[in-house]
N, C-alpha and C. Protein backbone atom coordinates (compact mmCIF):
# COMPACT_ATOMS: atom_id res chain seq x y z
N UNK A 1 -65.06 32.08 -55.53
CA UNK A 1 -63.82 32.65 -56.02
C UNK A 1 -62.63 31.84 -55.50
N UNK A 2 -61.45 31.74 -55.99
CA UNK A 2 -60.48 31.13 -55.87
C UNK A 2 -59.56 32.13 -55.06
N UNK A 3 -59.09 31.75 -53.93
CA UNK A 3 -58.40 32.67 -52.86
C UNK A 3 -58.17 34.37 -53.52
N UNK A 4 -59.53 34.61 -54.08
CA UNK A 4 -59.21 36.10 -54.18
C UNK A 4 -60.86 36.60 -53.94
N UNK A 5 -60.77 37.53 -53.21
CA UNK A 5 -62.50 38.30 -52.43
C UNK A 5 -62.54 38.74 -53.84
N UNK A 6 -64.02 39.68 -54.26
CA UNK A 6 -64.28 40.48 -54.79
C UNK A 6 -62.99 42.08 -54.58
N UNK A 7 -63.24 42.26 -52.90
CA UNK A 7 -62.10 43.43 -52.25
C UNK A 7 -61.33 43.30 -52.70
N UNK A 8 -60.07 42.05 -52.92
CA UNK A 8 -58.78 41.98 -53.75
C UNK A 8 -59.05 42.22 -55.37
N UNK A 9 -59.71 42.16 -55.70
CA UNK A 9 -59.45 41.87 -57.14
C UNK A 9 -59.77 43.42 -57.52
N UNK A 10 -61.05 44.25 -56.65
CA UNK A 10 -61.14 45.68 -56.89
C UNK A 10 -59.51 46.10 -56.60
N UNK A 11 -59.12 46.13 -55.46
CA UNK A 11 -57.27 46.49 -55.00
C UNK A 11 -56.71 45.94 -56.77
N UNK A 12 -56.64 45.52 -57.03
CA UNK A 12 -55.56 44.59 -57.70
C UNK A 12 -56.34 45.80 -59.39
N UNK A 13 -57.55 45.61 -59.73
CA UNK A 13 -57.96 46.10 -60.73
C UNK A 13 -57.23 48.12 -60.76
N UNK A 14 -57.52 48.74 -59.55
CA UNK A 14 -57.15 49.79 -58.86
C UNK A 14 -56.07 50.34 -59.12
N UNK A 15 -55.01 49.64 -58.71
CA UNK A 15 -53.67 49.46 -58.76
C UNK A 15 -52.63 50.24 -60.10
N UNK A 16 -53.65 48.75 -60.99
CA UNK A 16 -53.11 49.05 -62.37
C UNK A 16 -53.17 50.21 -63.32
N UNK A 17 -54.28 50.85 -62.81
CA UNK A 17 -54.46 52.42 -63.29
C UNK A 17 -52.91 52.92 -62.70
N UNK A 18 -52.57 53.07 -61.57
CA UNK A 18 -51.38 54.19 -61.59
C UNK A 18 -50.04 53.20 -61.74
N UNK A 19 -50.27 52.07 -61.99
CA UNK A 19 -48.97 51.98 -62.68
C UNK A 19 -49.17 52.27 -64.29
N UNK A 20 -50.16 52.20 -64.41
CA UNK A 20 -50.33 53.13 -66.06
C UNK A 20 -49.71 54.59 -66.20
N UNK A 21 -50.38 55.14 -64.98
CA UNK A 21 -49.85 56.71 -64.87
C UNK A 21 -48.47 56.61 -65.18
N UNK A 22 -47.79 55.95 -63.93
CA UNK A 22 -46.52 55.92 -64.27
C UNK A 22 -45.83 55.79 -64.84
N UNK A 23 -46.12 54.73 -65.59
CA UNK A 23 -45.03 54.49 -67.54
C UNK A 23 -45.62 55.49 -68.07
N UNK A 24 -46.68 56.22 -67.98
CA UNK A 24 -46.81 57.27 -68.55
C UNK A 24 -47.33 56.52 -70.07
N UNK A 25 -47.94 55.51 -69.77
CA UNK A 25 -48.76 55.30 -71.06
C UNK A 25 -50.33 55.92 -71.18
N UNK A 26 -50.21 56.68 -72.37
CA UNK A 26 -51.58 57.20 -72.76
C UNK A 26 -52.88 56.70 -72.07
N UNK A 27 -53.48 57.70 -71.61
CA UNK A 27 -54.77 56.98 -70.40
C UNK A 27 -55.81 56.61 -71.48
N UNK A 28 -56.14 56.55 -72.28
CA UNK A 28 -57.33 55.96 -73.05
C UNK A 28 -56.69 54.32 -74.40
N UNK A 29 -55.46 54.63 -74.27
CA UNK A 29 -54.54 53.23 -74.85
C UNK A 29 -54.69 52.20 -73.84
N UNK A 30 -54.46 52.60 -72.69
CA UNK A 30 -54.52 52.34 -71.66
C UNK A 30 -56.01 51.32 -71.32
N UNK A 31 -56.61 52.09 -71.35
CA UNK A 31 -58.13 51.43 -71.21
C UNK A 31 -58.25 51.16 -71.94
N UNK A 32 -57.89 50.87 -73.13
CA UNK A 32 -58.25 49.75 -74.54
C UNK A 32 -57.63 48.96 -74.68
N UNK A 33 -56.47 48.76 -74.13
CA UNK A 33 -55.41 47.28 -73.61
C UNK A 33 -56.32 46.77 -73.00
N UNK A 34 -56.53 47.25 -71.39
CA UNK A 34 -57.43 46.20 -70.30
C UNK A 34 -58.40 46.13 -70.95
N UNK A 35 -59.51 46.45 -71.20
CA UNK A 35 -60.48 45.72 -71.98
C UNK A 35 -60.71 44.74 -72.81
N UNK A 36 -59.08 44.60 -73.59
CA UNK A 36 -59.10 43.36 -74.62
C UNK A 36 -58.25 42.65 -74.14
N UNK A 37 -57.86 42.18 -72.59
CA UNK A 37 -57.05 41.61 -72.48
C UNK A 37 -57.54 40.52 -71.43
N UNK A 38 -56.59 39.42 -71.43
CA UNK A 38 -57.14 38.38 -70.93
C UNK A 38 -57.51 39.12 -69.38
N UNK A 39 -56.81 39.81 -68.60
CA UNK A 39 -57.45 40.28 -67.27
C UNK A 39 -58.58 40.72 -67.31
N UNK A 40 -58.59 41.48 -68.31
CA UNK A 40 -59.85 42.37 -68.59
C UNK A 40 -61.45 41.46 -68.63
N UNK A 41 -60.88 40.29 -69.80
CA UNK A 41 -62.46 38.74 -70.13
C UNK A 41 -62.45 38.33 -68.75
N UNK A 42 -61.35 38.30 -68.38
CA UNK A 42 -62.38 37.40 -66.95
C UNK A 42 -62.80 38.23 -66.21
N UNK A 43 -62.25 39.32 -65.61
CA UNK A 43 -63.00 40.03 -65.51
C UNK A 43 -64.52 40.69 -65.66
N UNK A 44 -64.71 40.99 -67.05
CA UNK A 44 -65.83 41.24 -67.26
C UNK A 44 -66.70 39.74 -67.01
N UNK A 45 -66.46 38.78 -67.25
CA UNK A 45 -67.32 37.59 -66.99
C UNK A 45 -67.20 37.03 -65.81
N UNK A 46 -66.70 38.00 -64.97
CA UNK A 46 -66.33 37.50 -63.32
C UNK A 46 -66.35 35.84 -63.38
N UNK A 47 -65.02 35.57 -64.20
CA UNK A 47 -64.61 34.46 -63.68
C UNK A 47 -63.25 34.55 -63.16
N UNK A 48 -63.56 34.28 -61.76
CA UNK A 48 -62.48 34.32 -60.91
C UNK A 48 -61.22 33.56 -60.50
N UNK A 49 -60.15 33.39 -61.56
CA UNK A 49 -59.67 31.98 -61.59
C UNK A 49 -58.02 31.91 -60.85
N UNK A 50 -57.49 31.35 -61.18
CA UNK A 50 -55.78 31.40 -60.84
C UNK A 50 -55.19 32.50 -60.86
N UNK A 51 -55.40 33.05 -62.17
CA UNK A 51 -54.64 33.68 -62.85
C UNK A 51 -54.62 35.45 -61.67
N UNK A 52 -55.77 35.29 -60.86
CA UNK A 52 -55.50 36.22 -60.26
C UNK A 52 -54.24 36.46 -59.03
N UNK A 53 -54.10 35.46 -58.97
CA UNK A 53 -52.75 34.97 -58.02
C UNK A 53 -51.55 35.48 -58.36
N UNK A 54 -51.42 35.90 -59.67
CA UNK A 54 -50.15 36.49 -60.62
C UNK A 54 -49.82 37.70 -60.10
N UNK A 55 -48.37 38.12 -60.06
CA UNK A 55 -48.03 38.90 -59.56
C UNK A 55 -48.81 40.78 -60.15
N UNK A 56 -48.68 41.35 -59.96
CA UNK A 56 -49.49 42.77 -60.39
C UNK A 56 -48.43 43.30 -61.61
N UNK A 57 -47.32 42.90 -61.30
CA UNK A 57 -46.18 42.91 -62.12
C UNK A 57 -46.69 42.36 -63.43
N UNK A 58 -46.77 41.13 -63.51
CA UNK A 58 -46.81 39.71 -64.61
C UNK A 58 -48.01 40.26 -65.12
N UNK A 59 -49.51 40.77 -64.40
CA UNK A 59 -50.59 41.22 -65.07
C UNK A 59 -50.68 42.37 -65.51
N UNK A 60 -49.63 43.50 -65.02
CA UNK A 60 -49.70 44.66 -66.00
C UNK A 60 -48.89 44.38 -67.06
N UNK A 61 -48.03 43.40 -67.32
CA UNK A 61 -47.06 43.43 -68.61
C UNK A 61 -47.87 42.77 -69.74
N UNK A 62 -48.89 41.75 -68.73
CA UNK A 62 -49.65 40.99 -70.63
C UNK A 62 -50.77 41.83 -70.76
N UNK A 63 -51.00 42.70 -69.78
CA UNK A 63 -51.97 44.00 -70.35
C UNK A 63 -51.25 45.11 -71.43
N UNK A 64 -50.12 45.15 -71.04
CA UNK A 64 -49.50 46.48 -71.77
C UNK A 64 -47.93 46.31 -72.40
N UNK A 65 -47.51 44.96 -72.19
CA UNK A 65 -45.97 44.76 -72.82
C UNK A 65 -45.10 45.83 -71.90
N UNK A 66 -45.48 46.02 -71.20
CA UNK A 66 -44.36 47.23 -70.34
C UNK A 66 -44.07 46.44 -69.25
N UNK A 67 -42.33 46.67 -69.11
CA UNK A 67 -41.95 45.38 -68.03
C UNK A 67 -42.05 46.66 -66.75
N UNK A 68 -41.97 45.98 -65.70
CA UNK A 68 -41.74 46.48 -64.55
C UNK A 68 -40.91 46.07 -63.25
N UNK A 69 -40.01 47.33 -62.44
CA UNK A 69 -39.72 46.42 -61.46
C UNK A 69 -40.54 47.34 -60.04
N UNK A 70 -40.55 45.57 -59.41
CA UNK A 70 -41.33 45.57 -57.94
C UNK A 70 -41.03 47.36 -57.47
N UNK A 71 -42.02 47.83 -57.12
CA UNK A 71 -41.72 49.03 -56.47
C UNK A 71 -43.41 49.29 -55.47
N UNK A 72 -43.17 49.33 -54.14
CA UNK A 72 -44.36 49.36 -53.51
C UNK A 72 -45.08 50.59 -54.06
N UNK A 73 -43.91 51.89 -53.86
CA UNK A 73 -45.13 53.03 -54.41
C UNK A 73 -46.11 52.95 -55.39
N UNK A 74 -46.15 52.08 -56.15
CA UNK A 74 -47.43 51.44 -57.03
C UNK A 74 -49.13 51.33 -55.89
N UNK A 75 -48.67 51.60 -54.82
CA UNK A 75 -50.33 51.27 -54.04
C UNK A 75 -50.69 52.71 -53.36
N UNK A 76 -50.19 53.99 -53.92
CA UNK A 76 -50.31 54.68 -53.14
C UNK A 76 -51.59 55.01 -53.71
N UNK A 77 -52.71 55.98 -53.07
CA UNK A 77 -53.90 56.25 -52.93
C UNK A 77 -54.11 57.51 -53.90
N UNK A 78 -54.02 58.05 -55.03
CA UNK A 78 -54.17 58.84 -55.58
C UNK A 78 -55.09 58.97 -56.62
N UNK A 79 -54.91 59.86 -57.57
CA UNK A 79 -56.36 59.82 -58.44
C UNK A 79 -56.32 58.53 -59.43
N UNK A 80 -55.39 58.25 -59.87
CA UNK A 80 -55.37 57.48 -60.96
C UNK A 80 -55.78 55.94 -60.04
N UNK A 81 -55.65 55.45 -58.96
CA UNK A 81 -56.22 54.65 -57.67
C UNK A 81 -57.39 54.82 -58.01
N UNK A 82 -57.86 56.23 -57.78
CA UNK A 82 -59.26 56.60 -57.23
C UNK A 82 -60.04 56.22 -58.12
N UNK A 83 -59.49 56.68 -59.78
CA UNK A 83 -59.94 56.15 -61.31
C UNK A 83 -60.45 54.52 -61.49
N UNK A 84 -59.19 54.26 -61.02
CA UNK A 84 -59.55 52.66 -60.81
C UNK A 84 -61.05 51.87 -60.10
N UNK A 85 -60.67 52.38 -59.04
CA UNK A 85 -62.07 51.85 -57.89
C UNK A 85 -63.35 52.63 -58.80
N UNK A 86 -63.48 53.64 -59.06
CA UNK A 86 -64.68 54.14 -59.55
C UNK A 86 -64.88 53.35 -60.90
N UNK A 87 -63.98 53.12 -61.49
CA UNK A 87 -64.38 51.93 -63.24
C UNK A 87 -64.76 51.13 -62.68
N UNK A 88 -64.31 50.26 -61.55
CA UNK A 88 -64.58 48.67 -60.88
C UNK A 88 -66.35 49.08 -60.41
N UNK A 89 -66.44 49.84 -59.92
CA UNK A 89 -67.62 50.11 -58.91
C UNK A 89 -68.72 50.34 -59.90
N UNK A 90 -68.54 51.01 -60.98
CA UNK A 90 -69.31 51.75 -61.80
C UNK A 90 -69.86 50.19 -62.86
N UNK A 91 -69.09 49.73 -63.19
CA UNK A 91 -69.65 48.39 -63.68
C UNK A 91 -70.46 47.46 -62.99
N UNK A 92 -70.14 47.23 -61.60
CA UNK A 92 -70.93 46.82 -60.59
C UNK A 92 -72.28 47.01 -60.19
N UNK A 93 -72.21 48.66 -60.27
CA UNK A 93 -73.59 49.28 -60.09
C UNK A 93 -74.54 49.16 -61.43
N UNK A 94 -73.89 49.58 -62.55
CA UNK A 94 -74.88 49.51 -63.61
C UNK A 94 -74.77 48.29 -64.65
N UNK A 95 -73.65 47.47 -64.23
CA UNK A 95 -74.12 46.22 -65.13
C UNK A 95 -73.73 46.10 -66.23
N UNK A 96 -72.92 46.83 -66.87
CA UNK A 96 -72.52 47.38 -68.39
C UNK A 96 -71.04 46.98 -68.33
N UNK A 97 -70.71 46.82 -69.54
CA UNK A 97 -69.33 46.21 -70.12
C UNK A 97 -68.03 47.84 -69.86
N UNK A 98 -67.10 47.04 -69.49
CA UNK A 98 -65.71 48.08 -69.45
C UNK A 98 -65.67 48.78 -70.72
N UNK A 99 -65.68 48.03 -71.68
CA UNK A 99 -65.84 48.85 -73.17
C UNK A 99 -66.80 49.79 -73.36
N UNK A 100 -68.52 49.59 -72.87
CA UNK A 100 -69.26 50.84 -72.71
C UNK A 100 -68.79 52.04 -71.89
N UNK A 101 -68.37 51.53 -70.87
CA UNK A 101 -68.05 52.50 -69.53
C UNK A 101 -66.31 53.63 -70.25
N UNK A 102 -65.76 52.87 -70.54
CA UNK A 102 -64.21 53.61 -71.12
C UNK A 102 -65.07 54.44 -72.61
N UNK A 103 -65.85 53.96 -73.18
CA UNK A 103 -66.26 54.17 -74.41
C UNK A 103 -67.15 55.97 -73.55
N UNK A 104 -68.11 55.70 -73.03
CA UNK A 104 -68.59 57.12 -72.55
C UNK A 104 -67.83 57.91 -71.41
N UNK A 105 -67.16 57.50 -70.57
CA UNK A 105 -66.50 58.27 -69.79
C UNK A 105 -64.91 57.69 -70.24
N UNK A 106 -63.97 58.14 -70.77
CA UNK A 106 -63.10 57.94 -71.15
C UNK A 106 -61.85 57.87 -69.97
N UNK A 107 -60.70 57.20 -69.47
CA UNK A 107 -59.91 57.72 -68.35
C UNK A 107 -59.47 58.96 -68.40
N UNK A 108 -59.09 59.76 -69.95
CA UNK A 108 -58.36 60.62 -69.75
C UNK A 108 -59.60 61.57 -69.35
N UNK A 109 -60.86 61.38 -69.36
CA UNK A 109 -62.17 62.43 -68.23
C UNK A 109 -62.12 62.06 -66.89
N UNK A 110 -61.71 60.84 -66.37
CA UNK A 110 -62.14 60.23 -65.49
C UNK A 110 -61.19 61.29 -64.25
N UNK A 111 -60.15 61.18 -64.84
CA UNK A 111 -58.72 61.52 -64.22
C UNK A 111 -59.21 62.89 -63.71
N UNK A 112 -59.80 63.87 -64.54
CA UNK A 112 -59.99 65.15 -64.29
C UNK A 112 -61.18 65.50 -63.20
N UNK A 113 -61.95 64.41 -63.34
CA UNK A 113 -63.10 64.25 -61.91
C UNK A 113 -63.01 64.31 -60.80
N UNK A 114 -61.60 63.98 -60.58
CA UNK A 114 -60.58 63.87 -59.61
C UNK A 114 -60.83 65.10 -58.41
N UNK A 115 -60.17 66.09 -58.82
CA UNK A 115 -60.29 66.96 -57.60
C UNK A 115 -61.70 67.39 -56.85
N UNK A 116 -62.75 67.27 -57.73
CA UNK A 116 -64.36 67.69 -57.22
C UNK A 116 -65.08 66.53 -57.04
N UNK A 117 -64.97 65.50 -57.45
CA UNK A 117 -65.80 63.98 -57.42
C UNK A 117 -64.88 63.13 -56.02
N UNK A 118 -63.93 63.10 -55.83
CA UNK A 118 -63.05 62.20 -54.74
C UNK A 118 -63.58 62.03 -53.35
N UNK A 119 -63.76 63.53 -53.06
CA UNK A 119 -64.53 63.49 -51.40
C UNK A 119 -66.21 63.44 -51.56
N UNK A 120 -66.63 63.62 -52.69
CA UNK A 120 -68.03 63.25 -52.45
C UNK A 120 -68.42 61.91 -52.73
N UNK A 121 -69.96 61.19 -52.27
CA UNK A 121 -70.51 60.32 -51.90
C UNK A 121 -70.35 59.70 -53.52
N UNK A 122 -70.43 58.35 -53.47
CA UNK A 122 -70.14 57.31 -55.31
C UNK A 122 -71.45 57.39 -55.86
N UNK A 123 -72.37 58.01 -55.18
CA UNK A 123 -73.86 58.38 -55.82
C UNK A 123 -73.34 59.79 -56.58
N UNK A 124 -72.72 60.23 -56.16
CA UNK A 124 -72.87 61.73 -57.19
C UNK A 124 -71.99 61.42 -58.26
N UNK A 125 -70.82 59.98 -58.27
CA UNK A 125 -70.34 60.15 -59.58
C UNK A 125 -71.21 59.45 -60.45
N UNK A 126 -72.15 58.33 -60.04
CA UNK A 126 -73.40 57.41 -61.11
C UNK A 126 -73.91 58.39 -61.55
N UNK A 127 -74.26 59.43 -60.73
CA UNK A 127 -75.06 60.67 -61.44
C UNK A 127 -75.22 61.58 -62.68
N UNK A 128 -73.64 61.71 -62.49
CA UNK A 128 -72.82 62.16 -63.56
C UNK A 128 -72.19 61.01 -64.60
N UNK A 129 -72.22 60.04 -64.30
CA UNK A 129 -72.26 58.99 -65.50
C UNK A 129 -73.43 58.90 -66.26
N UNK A 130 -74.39 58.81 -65.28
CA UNK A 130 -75.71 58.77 -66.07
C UNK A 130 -76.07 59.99 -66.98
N UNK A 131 -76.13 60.96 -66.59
CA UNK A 131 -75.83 61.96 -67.18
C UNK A 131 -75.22 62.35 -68.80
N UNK A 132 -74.00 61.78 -68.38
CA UNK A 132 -73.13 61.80 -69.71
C UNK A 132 -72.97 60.48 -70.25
N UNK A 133 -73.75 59.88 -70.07
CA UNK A 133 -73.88 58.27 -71.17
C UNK A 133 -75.19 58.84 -72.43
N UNK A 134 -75.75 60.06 -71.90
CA UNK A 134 -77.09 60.43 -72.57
C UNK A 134 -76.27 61.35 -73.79
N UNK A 135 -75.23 61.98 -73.41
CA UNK A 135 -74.89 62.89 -74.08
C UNK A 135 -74.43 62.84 -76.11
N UNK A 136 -73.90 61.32 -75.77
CA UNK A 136 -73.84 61.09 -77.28
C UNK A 136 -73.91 59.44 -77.12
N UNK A 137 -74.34 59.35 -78.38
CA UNK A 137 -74.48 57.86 -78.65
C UNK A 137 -73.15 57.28 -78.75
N UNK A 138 -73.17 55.65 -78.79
CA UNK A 138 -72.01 54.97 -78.85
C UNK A 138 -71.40 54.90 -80.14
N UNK A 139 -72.29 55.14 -81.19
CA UNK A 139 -71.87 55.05 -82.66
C UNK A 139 -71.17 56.47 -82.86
N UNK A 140 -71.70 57.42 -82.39
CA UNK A 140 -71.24 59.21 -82.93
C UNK A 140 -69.63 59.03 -81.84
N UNK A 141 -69.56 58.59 -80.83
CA UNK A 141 -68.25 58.19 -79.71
C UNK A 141 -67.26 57.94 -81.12
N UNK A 142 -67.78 56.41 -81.08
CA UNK A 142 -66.90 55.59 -82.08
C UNK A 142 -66.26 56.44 -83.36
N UNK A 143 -66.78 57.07 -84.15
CA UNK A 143 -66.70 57.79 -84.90
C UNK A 143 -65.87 59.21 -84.80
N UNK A 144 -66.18 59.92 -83.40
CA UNK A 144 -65.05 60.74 -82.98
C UNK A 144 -63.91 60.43 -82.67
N UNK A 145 -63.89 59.14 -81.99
CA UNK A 145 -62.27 58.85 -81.58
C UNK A 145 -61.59 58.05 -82.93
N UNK A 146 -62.48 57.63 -83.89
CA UNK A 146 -61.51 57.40 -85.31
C UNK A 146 -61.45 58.47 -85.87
N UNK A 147 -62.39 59.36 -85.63
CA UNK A 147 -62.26 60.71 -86.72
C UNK A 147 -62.78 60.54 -88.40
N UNK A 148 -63.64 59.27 -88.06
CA UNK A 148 -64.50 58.68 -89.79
C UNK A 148 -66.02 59.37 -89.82
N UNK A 149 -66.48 59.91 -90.58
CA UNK A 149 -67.85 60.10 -90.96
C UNK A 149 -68.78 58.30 -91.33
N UNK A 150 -69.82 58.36 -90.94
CA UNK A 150 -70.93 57.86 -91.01
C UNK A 150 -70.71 57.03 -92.48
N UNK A 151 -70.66 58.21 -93.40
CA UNK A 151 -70.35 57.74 -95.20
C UNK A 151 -69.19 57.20 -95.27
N UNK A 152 -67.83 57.34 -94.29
CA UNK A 152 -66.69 56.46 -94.38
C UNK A 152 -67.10 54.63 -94.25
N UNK A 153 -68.19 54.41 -93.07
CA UNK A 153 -68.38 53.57 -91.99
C UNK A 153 -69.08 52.88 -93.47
N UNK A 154 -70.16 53.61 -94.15
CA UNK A 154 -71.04 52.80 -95.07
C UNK A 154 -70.11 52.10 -96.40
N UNK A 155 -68.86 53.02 -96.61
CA UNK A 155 -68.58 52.81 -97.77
C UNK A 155 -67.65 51.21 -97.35
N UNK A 156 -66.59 51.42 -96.29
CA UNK A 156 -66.58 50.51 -95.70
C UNK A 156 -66.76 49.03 -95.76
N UNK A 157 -67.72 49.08 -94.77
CA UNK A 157 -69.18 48.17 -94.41
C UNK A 157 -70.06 47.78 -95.44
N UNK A 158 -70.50 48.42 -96.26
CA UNK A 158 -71.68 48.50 -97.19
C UNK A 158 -72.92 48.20 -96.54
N UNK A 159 -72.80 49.15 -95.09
CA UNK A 159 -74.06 48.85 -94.17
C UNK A 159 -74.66 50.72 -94.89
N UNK A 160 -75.86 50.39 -95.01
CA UNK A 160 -77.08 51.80 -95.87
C UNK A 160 -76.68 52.90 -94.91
N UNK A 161 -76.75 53.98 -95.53
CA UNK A 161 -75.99 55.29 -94.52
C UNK A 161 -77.53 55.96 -93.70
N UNK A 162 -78.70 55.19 -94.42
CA UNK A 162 -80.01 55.38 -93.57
C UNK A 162 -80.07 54.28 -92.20
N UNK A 163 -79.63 53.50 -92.31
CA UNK A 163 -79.21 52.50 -91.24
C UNK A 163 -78.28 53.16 -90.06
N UNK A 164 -77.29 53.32 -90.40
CA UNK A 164 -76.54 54.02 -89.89
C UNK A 164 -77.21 55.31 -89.07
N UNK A 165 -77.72 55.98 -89.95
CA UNK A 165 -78.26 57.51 -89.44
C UNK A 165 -78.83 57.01 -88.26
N UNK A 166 -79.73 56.19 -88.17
CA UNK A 166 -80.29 55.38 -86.86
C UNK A 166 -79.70 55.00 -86.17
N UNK A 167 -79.22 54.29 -85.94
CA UNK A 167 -77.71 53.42 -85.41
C UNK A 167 -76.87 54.94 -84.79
N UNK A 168 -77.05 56.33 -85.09
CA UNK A 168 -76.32 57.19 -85.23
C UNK A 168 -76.74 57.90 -84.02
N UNK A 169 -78.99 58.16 -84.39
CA UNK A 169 -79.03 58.82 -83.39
C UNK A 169 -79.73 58.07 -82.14
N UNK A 170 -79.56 57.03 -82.02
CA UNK A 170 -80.02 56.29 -80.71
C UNK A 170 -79.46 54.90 -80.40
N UNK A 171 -79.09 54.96 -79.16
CA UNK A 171 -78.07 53.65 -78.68
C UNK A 171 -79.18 52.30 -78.63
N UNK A 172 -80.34 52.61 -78.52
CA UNK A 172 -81.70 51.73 -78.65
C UNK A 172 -81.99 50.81 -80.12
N UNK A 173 -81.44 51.83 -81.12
CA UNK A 173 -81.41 51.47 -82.34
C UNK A 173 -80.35 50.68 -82.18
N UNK A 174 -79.66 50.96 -82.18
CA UNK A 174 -78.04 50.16 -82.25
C UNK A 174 -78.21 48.74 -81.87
N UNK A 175 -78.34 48.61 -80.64
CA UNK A 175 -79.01 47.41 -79.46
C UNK A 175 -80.00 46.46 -80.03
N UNK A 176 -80.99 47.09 -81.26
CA UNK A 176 -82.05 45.87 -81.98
C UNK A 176 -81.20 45.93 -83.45
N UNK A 177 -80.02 46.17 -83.45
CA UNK A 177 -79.34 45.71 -85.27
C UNK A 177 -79.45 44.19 -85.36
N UNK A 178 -79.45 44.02 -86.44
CA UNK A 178 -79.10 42.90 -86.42
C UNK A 178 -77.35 42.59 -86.35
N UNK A 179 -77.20 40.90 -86.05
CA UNK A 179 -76.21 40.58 -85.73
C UNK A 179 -75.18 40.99 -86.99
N UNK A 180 -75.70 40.55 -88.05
CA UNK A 180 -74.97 41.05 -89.02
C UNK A 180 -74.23 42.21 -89.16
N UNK A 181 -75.34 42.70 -89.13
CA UNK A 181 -74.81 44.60 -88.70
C UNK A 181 -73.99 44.95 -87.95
N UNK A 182 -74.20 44.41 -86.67
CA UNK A 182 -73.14 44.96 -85.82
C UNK A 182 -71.67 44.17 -85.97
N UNK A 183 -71.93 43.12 -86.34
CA UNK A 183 -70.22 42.30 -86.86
C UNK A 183 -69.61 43.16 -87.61
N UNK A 184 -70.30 43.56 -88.38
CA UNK A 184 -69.94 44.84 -89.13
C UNK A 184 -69.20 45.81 -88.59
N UNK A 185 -69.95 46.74 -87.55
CA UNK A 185 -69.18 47.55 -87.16
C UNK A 185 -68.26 47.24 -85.83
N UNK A 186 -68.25 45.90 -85.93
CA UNK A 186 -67.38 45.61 -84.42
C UNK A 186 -66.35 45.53 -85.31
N UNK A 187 -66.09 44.87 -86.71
CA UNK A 187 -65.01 45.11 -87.27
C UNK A 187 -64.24 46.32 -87.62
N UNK A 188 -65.25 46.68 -88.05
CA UNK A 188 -64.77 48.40 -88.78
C UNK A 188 -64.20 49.14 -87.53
N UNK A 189 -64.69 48.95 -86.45
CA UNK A 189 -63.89 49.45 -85.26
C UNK A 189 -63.05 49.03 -84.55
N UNK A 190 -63.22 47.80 -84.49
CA UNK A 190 -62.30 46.76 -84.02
C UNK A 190 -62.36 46.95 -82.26
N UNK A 191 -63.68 46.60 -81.94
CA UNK A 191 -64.46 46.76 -80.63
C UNK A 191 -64.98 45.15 -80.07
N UNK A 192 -65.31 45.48 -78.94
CA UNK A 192 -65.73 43.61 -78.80
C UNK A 192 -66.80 43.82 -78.51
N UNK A 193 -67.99 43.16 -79.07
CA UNK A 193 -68.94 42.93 -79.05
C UNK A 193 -69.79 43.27 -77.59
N UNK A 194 -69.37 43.10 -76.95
CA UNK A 194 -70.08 43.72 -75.52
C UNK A 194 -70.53 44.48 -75.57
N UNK A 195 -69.99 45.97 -76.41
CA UNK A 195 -70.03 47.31 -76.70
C UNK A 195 -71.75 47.32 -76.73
N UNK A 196 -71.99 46.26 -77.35
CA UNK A 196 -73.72 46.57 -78.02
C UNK A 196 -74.80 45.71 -77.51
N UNK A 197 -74.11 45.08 -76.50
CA UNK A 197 -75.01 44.84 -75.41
C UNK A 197 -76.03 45.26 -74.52
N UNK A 198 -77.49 45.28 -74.19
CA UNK A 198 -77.90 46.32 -73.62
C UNK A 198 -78.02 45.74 -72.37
């Protein structure tokens, strides 16, 4: 790594959650900025480069266009902090893309974990990730937070709505589409490809 630990870059990843709080930008806009944003790629491809050297300032504005001025209370220790370290950690442990992880546990859930998850051990929140990654597939997700039916996605796409139905009820299915297929719906959603990574 280039004068930044793994430790800094969790601090630094951390951070940016409650200066989110604070502009008071939407917590799930929020997590769909960092994910498509240049902090976010290197990140996920832990390449650790210069760019981490940038002020926290300079990297929340090309995450979110929201200017900011220097204000320390940005490091104080609270949930939207706590939000932070648990996304950083939670990718760590299971290996999976920010886009899966925001995609099944959303921030604006994460936030609410807060008062009962904080003082207990980071095994009981994997627990409960694991847990609720089972609960719905990534395609039925996708589909709730656009608010499109399956037959929207086909008419679309012109991907078979029996394809789909599969793709619908198992993330396993999804994972052996073909590439075609899923270009497909990385468009129609406008998701990055990681999403369907297994």
């Amino acid at each position: 790594m280039i004068d930044f630990d793994a430790k800094n870059v969790r601090e630094l990843f951390s951070r940016l959650f409650v200066l989110a709080v604070m502009n008071k930008i939407n917590f799930d806009s929020f997590s769909n900025m960092l994910e498509k944003s240049f902090f976010g790629n290197i990140l996920e491809k832990k390449e650790y480069n210069e760019y981490y050297n940038n002020s926290i300032e300079k990297i929340f504005y090309d995450i979110t266009g929201f200017k900011i001025i220097k204000d320390e209370s940005y490091g104080v220790y609270n949930d939207a902090y706590w939000c932070g370290q648990n996304y950083y950690d939670l990718h760590t442990k299971i290996n999976k893309s920010y886009s899966y992880i925001f995609l099944k546990l959303p921030f604006s859930q994460m936030i609410n974990l807060y008062p009962v998850y904080h003082e207990m051990d980071f095994s009981s929140l994997v627990d409960f990730f694991n847990k609720k990654e089972k609960d719905k597939t990534i395609l039925r997700l996708l589909c709730e937070n656009k608010k499109c039916s399956l037959n929207d996605i086909s008419k679309k796409t012109l991907l078979s709505f029996n394809t789909l139905l599969k793709y619908n009820a198992s993330d396993d299915a999804l994972y052996n589409g073909s590439f075609q297929n899923i270009s497909k719906i990385v468009k129609f959603f406008d998701v990055p490809y990681d999403l369907f990574v297994k």
